[in-house]
Protein backbone atom coordinates (compact mmCIF):
# COMPACT_ATOMS: atom_id res chain seq x y z
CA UNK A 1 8.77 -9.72 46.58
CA UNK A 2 7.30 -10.52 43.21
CA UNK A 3 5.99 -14.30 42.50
CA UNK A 4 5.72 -14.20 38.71
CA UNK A 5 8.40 -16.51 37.14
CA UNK A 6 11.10 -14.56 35.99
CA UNK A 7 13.66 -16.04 32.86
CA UNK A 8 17.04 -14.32 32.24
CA UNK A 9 18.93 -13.76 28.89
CA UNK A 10 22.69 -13.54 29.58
CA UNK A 11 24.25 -11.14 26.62
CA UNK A 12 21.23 -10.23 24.65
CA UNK A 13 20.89 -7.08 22.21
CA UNK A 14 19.03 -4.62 23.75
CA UNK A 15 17.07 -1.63 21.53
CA UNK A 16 14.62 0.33 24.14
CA UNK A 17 14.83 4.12 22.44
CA UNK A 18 13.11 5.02 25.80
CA UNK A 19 15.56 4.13 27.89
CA UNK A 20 18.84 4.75 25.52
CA UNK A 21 19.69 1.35 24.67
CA UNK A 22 20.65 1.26 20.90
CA UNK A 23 22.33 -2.35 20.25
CA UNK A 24 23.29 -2.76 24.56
CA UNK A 25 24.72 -6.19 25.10
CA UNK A 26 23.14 -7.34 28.39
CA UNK A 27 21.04 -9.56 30.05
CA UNK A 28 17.64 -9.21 29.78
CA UNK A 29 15.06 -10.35 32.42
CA UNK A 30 11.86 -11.42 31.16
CA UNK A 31 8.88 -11.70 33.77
CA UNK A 32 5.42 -12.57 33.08
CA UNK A 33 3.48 -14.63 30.98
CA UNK A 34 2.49 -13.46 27.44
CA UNK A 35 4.94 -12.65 24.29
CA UNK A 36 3.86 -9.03 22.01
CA UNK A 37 5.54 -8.78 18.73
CA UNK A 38 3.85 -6.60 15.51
CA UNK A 39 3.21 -8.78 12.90
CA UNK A 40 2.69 -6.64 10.42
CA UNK A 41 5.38 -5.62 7.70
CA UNK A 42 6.97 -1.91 8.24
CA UNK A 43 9.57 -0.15 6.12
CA UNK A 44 12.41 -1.82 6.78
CA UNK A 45 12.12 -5.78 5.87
CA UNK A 46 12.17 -7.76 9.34
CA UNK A 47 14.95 -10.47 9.94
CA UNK A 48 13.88 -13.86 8.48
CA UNK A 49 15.24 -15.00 12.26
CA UNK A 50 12.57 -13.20 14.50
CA UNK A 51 9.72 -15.29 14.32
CA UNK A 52 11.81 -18.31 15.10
CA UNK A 53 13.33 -16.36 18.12
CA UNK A 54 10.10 -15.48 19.44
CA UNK A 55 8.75 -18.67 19.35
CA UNK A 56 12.21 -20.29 20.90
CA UNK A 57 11.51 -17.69 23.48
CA UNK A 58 7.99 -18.80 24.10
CA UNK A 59 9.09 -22.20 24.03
CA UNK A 60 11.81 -21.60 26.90
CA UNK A 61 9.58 -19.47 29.42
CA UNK A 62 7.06 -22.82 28.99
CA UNK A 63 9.19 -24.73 30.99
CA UNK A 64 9.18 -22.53 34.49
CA UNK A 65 5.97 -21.06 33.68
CA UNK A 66 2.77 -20.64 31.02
CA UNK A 67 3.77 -18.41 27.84
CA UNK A 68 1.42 -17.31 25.03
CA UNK A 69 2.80 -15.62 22.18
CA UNK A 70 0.58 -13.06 20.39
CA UNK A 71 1.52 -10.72 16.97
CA UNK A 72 -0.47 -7.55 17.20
CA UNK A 73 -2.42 -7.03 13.24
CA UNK A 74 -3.56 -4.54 11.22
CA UNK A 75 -6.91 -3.35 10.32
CA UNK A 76 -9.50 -5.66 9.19
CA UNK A 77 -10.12 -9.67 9.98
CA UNK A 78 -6.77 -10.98 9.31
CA UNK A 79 -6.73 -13.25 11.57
CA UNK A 80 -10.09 -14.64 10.59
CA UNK A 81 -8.46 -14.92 6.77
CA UNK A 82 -5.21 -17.07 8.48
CA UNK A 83 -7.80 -19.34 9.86
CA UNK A 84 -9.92 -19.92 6.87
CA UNK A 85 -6.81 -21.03 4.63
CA UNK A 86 -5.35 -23.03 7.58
CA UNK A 87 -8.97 -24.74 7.00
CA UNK A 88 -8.70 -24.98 3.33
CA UNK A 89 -5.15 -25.25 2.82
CA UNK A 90 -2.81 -26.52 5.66
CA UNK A 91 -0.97 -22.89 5.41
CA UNK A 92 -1.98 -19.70 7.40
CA UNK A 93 -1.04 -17.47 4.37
CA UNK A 94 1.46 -16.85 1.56
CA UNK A 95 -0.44 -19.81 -0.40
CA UNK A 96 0.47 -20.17 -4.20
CA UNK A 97 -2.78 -21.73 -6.46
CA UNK A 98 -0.51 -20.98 -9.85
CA UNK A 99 -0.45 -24.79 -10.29
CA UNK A 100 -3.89 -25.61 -9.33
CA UNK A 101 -3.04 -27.02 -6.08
CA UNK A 102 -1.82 -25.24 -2.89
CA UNK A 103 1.61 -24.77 -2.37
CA UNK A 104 3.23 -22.50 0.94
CA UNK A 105 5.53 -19.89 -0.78
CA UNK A 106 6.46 -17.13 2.03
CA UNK A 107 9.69 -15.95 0.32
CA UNK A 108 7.66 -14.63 -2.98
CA UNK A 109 5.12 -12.16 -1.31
CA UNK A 110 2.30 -9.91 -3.33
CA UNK A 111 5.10 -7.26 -3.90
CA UNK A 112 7.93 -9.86 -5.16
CA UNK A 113 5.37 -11.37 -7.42
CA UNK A 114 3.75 -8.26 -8.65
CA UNK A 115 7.48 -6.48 -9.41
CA UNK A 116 9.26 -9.47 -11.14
CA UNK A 117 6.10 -9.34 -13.69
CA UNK A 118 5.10 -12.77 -12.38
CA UNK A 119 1.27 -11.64 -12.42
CA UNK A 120 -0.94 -10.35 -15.30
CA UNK A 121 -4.12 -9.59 -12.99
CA UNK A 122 -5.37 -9.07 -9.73
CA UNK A 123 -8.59 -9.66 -7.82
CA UNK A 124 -8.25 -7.29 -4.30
CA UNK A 125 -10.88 -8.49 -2.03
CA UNK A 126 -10.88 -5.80 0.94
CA UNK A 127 -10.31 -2.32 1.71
CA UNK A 128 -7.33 -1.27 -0.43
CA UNK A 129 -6.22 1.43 1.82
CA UNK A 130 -4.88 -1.42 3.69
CA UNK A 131 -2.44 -3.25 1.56
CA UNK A 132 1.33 -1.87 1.59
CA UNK A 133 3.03 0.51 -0.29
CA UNK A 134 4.63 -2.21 -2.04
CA UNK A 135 2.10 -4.18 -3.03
CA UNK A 136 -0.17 -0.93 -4.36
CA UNK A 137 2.56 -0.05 -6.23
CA UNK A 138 2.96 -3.21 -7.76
CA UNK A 139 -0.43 -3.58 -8.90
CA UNK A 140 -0.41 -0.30 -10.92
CA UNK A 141 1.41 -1.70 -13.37
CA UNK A 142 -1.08 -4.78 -14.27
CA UNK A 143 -4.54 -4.59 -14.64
CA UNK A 144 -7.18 -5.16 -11.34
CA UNK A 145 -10.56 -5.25 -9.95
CA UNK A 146 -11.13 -4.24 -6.46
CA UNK A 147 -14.54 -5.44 -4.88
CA UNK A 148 -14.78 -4.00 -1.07
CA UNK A 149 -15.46 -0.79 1.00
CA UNK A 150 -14.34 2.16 -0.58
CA UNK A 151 -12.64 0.32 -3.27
CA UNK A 152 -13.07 3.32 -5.47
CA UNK A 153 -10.78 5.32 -3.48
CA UNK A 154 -7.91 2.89 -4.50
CA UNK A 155 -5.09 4.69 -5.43
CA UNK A 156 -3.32 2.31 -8.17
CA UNK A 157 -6.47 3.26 -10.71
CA UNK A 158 -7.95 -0.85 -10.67
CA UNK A 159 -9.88 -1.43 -14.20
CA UNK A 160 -12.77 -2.29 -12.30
CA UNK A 161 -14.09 -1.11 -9.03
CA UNK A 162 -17.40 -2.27 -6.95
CA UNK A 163 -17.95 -0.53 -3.56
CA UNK A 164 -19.26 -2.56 -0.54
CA UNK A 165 -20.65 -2.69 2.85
CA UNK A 166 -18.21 -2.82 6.06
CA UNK A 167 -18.58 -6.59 8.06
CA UNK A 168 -20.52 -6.02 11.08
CA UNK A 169 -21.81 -2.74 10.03
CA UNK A 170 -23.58 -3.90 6.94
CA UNK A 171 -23.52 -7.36 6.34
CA UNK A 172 -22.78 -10.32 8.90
CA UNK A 173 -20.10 -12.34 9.17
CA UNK A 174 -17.50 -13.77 11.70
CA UNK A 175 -14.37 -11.75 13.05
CA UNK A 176 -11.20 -13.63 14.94
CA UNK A 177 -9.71 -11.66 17.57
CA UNK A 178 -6.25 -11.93 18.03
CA UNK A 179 -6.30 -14.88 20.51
CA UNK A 180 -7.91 -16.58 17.35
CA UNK A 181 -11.83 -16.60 19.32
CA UNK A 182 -14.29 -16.23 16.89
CA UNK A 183 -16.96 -13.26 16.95
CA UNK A 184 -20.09 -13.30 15.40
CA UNK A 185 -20.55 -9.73 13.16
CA UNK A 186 -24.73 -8.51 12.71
CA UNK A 187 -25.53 -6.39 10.21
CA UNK A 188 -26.98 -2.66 11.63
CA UNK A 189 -27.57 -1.19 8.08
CA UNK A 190 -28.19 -1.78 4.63
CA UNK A 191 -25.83 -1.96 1.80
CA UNK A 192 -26.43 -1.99 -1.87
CA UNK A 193 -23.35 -4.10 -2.20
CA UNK A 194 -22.01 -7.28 -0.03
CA UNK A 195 -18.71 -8.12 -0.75
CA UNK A 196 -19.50 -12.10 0.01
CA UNK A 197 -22.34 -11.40 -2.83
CA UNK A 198 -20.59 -9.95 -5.23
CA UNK A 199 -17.94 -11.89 -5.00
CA UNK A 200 -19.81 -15.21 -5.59
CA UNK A 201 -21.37 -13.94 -8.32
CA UNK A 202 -18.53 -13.18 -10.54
CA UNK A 203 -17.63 -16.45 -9.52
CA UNK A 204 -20.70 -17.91 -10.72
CA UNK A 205 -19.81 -15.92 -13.75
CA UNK A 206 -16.36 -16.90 -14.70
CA UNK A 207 -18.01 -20.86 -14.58
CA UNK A 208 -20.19 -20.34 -16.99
């Protein structure tokens, strides 16, 4: 007989393609201790609802027993880049600096911004072969710079590109995993090009 807590949902919605269940209305049995949802963006825009579900659900199986919720990333230090503008900002992402201050603005994403002609330039710090379809197409239509590894191979033809080294193979630096502990990165080879370099010294730059 099984010891792990064990919470029941009486008439949930049920989708499990591997067992058949398209849209099911059941109850659900939940047993264990830790919460996996993606967290990334996919084709079809996710329900405004579903993070505050998940969390309500993480919230209710904390009351019998210990819950952790976790959203599974893509490529690259994301979480590391949540933590730094929670740091700086108060807000894990989606911050606005159009006013000179920050300001949380979830509901106008790259893409929104970039298609309703709300932005005349970009700066894409990173690998572009990472952002979304979306947001690549967006920023073909306004002039960029892309500073990062193989930022030449960006597909939405930036007005600038500078090639970098890869964090942790390159240059140093500190990685988050997913459970938000922090990993220290060492460089094993050379590159002619950090992106932290670089891009402090077109900020140096733009200042004077």
């Amino acid at each position: 007989m099984s010891k792990t807590p064990r919470l029941r949902i009486a008439g949930g919605t049920v989708y499990d393609p591997a067992n058949g269940a398209d849209g099911v209305v059941r109850d659900v049995c939940i047993e264990g201790d830790r919460i996996v949802a993606d967290g990334e963006p996919g084709l079809t825009p996710a329900d405004p609802a579903r993070a505050e579900a998940l969390v309500t659900l993480a919230q209710a199986l904390n009351g019998p027993t210990r819950c952790a919720l976790s959203t599974l990333r893509g490529g690259g230090n994301r979480s590391g880049a949540d933590a730094v503008l929670t740091w700086q900002t108060g807000f894990p992402f989606a911050v606005d600096f159009a006013r000179g201050y920050p300001r949380y603005q979830p509901q106008a994403g790259a893409a929104t911004l970039l298609g309703g002609g709300d932005v005349d330039a970009a700066l894409v710090v990173g690998t572009p072969a990472t952002l979304p379809v979306s947001v690549a197409a967006g920023l073909a239509r306004v002039r960029s710079v892309v500073i990062g590894p193989r930022a030449s191979a960006a597909t939405f033809q930036p007005a600038v590109t500078i090639d970098t080294g890869l964090a942790g193979v390159h240059e140093g630096g500190t990685a988050f995993r997913m459970d938000d502990v922090p990993l220290p990165l060492r460089p094993a080879l050379e590159a002619p090009h950090g992106a932290l370099v670089t891009v402090r010294a077109l900020r140096e730059r733009l200042r004077t």
